[in-house]
N, C-alpha and C. Protein backbone atom coordinates (compact mmCIF):
# COMPACT_ATOMS: atom_id res chain seq x y z
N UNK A 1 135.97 105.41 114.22
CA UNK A 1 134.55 105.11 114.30
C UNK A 1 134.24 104.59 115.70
N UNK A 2 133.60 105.12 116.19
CA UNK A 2 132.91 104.62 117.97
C UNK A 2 131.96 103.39 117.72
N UNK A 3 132.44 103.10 118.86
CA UNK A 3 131.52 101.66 119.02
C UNK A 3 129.85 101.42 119.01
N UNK A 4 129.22 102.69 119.20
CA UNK A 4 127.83 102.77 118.94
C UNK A 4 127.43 102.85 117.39
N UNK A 5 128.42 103.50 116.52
CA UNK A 5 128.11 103.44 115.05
C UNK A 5 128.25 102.11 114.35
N UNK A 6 129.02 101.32 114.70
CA UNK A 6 129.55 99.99 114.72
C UNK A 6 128.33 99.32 114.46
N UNK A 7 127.70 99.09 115.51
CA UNK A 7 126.54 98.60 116.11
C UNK A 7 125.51 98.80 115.48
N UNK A 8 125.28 100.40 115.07
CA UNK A 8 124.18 100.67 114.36
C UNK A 8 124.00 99.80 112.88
N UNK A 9 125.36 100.42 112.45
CA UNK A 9 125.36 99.80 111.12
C UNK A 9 125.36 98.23 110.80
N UNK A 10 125.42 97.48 111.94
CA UNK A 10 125.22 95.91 111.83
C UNK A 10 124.12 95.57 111.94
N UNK A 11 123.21 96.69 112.72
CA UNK A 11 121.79 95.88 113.07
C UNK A 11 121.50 96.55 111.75
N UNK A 12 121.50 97.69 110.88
CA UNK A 12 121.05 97.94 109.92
C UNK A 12 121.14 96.95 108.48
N UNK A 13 122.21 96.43 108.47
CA UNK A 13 122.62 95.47 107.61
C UNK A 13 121.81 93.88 108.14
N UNK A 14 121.91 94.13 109.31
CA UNK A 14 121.47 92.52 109.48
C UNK A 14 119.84 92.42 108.78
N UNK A 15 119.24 93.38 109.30
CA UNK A 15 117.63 93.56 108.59
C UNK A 15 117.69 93.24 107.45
N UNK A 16 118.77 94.12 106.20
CA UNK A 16 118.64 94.01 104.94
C UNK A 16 119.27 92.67 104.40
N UNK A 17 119.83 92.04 105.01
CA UNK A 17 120.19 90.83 104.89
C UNK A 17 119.02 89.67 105.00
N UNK A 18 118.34 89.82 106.53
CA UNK A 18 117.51 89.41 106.72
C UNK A 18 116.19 89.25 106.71
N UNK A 19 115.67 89.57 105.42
CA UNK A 19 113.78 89.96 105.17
C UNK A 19 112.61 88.93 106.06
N UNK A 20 113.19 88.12 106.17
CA UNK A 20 112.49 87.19 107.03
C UNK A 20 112.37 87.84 108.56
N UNK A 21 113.26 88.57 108.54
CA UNK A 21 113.01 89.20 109.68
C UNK A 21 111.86 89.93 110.44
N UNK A 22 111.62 90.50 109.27
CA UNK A 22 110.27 91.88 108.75
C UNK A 22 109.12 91.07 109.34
N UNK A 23 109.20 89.83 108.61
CA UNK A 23 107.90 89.01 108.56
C UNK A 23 107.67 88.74 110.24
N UNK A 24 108.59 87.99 110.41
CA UNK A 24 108.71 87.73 112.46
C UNK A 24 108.21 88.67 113.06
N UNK A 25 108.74 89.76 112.93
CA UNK A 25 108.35 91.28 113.53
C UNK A 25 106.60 91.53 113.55
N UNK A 26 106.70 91.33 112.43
CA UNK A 26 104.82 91.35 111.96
C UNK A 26 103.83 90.51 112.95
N UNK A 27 104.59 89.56 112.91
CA UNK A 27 103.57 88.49 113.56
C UNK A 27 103.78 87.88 115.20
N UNK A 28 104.78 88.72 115.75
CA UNK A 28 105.15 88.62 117.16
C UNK A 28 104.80 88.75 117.66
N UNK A 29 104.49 88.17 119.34
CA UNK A 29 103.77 88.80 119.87
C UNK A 29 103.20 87.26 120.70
N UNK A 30 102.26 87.80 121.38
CA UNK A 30 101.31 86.47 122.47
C UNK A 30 100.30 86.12 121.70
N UNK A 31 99.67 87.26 121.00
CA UNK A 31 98.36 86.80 120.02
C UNK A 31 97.92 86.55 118.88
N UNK A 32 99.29 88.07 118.65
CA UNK A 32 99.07 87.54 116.93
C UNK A 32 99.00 86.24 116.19
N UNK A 33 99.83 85.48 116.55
CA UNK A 33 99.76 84.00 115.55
C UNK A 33 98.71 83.47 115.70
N UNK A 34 97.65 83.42 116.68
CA UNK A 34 96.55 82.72 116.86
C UNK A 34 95.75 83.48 116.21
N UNK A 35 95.40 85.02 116.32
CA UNK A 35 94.59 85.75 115.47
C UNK A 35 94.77 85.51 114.29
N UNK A 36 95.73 85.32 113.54
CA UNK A 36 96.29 84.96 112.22
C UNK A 36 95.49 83.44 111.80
N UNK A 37 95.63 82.48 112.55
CA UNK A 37 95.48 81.00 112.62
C UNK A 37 94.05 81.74 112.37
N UNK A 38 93.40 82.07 113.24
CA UNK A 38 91.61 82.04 113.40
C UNK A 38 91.34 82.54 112.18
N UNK A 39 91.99 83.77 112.00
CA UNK A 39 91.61 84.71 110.44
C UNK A 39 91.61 83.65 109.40
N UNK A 40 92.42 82.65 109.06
CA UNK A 40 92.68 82.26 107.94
C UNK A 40 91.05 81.38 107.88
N UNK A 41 90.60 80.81 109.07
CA UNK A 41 89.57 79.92 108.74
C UNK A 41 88.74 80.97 108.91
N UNK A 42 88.18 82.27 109.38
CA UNK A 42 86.73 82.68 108.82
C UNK A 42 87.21 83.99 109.59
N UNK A 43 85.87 85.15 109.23
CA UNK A 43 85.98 85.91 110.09
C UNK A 43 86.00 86.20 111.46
N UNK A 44 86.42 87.16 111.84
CA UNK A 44 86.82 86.80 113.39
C UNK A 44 85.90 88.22 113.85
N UNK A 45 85.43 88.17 115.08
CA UNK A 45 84.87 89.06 115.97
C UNK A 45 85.48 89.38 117.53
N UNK A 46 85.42 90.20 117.99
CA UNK A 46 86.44 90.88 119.32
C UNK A 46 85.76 89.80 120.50
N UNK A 47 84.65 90.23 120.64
CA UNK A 47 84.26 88.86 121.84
C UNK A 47 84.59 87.35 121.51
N UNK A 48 84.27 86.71 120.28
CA UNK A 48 84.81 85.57 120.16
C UNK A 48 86.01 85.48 120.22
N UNK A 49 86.86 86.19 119.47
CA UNK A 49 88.62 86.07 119.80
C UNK A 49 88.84 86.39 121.70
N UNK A 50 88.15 86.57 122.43
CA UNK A 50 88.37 87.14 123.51
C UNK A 50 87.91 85.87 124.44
N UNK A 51 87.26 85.08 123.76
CA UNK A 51 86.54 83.75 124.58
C UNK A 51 87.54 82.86 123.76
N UNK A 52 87.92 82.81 122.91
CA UNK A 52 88.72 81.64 121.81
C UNK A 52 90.27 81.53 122.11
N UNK A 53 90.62 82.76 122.61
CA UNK A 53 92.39 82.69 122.68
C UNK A 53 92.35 82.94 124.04
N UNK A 54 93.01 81.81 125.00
CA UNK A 54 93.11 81.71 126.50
C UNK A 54 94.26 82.94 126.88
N UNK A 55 94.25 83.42 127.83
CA UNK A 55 95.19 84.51 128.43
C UNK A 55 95.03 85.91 127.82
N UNK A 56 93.96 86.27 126.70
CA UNK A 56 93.62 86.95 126.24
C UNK A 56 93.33 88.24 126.85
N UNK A 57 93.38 89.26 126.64
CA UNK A 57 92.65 90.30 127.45
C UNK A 57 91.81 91.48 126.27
N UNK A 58 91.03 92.37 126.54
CA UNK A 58 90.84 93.40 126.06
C UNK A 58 91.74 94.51 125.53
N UNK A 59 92.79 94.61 126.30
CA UNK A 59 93.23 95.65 126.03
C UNK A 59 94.81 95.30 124.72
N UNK A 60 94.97 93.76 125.12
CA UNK A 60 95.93 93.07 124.88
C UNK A 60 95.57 93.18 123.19
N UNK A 61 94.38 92.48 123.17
CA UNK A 61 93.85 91.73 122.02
C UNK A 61 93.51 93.12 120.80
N UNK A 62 92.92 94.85 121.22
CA UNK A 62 92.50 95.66 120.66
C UNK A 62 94.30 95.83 119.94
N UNK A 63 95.38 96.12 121.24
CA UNK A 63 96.44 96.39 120.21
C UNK A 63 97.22 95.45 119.32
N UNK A 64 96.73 94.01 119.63
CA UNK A 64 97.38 93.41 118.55
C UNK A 64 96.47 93.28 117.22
N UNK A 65 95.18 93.68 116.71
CA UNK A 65 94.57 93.91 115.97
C UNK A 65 94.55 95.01 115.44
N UNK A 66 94.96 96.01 115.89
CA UNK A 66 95.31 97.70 115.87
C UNK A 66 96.72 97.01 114.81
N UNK A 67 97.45 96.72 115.60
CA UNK A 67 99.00 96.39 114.89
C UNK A 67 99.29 95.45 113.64
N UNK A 68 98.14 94.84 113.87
CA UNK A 68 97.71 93.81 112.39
C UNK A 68 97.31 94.65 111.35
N UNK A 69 96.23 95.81 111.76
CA UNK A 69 95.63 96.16 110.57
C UNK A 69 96.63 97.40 109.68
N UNK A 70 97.17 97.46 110.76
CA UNK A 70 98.49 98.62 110.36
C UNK A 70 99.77 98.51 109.43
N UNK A 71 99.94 96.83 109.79
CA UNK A 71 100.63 96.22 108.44
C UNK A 71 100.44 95.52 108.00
N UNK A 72 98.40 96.22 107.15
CA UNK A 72 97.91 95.60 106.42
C UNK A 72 97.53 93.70 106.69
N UNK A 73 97.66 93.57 107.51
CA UNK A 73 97.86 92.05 107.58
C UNK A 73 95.97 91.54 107.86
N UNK A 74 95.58 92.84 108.56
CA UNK A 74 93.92 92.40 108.92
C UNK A 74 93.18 93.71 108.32
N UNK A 75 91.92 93.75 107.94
CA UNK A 75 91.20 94.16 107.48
C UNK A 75 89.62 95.03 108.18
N UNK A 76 89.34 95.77 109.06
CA UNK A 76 88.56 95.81 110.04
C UNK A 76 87.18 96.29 109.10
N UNK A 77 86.14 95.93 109.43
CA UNK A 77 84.74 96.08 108.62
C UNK A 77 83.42 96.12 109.54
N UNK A 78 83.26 97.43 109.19
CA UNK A 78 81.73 97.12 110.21
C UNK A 78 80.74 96.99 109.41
N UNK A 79 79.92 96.18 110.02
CA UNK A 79 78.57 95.29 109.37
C UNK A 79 77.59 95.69 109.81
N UNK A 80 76.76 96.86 109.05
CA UNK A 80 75.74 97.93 109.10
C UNK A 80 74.30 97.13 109.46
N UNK A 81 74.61 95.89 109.73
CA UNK A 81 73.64 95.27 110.18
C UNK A 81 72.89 94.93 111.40
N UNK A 82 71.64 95.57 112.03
CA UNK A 82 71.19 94.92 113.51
C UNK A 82 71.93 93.65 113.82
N UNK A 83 72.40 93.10 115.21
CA UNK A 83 72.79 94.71 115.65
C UNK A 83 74.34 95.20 114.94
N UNK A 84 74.95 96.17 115.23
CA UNK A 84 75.50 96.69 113.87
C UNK A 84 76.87 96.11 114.87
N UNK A 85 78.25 95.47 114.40
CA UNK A 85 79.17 95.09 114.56
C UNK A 85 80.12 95.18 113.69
N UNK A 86 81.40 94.65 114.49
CA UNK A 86 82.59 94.91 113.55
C UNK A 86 83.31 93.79 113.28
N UNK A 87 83.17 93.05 112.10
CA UNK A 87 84.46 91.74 111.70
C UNK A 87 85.81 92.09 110.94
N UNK A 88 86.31 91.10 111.07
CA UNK A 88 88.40 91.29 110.85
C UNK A 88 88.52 90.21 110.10
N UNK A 89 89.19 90.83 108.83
CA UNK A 89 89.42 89.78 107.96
C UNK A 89 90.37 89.54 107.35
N UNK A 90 91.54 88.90 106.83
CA UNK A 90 92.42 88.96 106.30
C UNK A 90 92.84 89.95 104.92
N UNK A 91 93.70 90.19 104.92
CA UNK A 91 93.77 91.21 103.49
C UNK A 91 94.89 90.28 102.62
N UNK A 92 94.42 90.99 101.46
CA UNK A 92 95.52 89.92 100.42
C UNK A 92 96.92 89.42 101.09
N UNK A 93 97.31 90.42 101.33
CA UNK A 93 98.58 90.45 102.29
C UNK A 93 98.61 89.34 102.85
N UNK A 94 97.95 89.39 104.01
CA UNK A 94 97.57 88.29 104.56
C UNK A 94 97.36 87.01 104.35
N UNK A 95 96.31 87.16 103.49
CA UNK A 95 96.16 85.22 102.70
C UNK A 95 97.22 85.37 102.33
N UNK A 96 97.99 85.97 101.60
CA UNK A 96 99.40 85.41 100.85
C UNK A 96 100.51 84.81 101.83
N UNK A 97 100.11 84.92 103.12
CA UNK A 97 101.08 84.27 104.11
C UNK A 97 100.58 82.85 104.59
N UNK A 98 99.22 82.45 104.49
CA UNK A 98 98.80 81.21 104.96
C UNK A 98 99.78 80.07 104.47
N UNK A 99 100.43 80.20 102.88
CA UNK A 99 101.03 79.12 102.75
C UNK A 99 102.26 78.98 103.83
N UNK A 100 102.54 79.98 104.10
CA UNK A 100 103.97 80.30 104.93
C UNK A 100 103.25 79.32 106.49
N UNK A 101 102.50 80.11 106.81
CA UNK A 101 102.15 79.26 108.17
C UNK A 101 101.80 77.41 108.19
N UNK A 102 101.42 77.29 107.20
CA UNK A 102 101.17 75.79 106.49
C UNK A 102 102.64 75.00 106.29
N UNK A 103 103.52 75.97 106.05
CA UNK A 103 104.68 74.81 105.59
C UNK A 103 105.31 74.80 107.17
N UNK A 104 105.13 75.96 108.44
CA UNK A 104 105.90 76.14 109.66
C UNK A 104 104.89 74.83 110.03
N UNK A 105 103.70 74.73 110.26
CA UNK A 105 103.17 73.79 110.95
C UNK A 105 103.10 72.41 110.53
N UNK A 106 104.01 72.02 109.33
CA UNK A 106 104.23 70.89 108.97
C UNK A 106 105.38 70.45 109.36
N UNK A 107 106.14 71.27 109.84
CA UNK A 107 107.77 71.25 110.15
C UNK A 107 107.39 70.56 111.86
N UNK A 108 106.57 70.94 112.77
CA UNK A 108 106.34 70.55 114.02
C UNK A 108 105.47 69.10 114.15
């Protein structure tokens, strides 16, 4: 067996070992955890998250919301209302992790 199969098969095992892992993966990143933090208290909008999270950018902020909504974690909704916009909201998924972030920020 070569040393690259070796390898493969450990990082493959380590994942299935490690489910907590999955979760990290999800939420990595420069912005995500703060988008997450904001989501849990209300809906969130692209210019306010863009004035609210320092070092932020446009282009930064579209793919970590792109990458949220992709594993399910955010919810994107446009609001057919003058003038017509788009809010981000948590999905079940999602609330079901607030307790998780609640017990990390009690630990600090």
């Amino acid at each position: 067996m070569s040393q690259k199969n070796v390898t493969a098969k450990t990082v493959s095992n380590t994942t299935e070992i490690c489910p907590a892992q999955k979760l990290l993966r999800l939420l990595s990143g420069k912005l995500k955890p703060e988008i997450f933090c904001l989501a849990a208290k209300s809906s969130l909008r692209f210019s306010s998250l863009l004035r609210d999270i320092k070092g932020s950018n446009k282009q930064s902020l579209s793919i970590a919301l792109k990458e949220m909504q992709e594993t399910d974690l955010l919810e994107k909704v446009v609001i057919k209302q003058k003038p017509l916009h788009i809010e981000y909201y948590l999905t079940e998924k999602g609330k079901s992790l607030i307790p998780v972030f609640q017990q990390l920020e009690g630990l600090l």
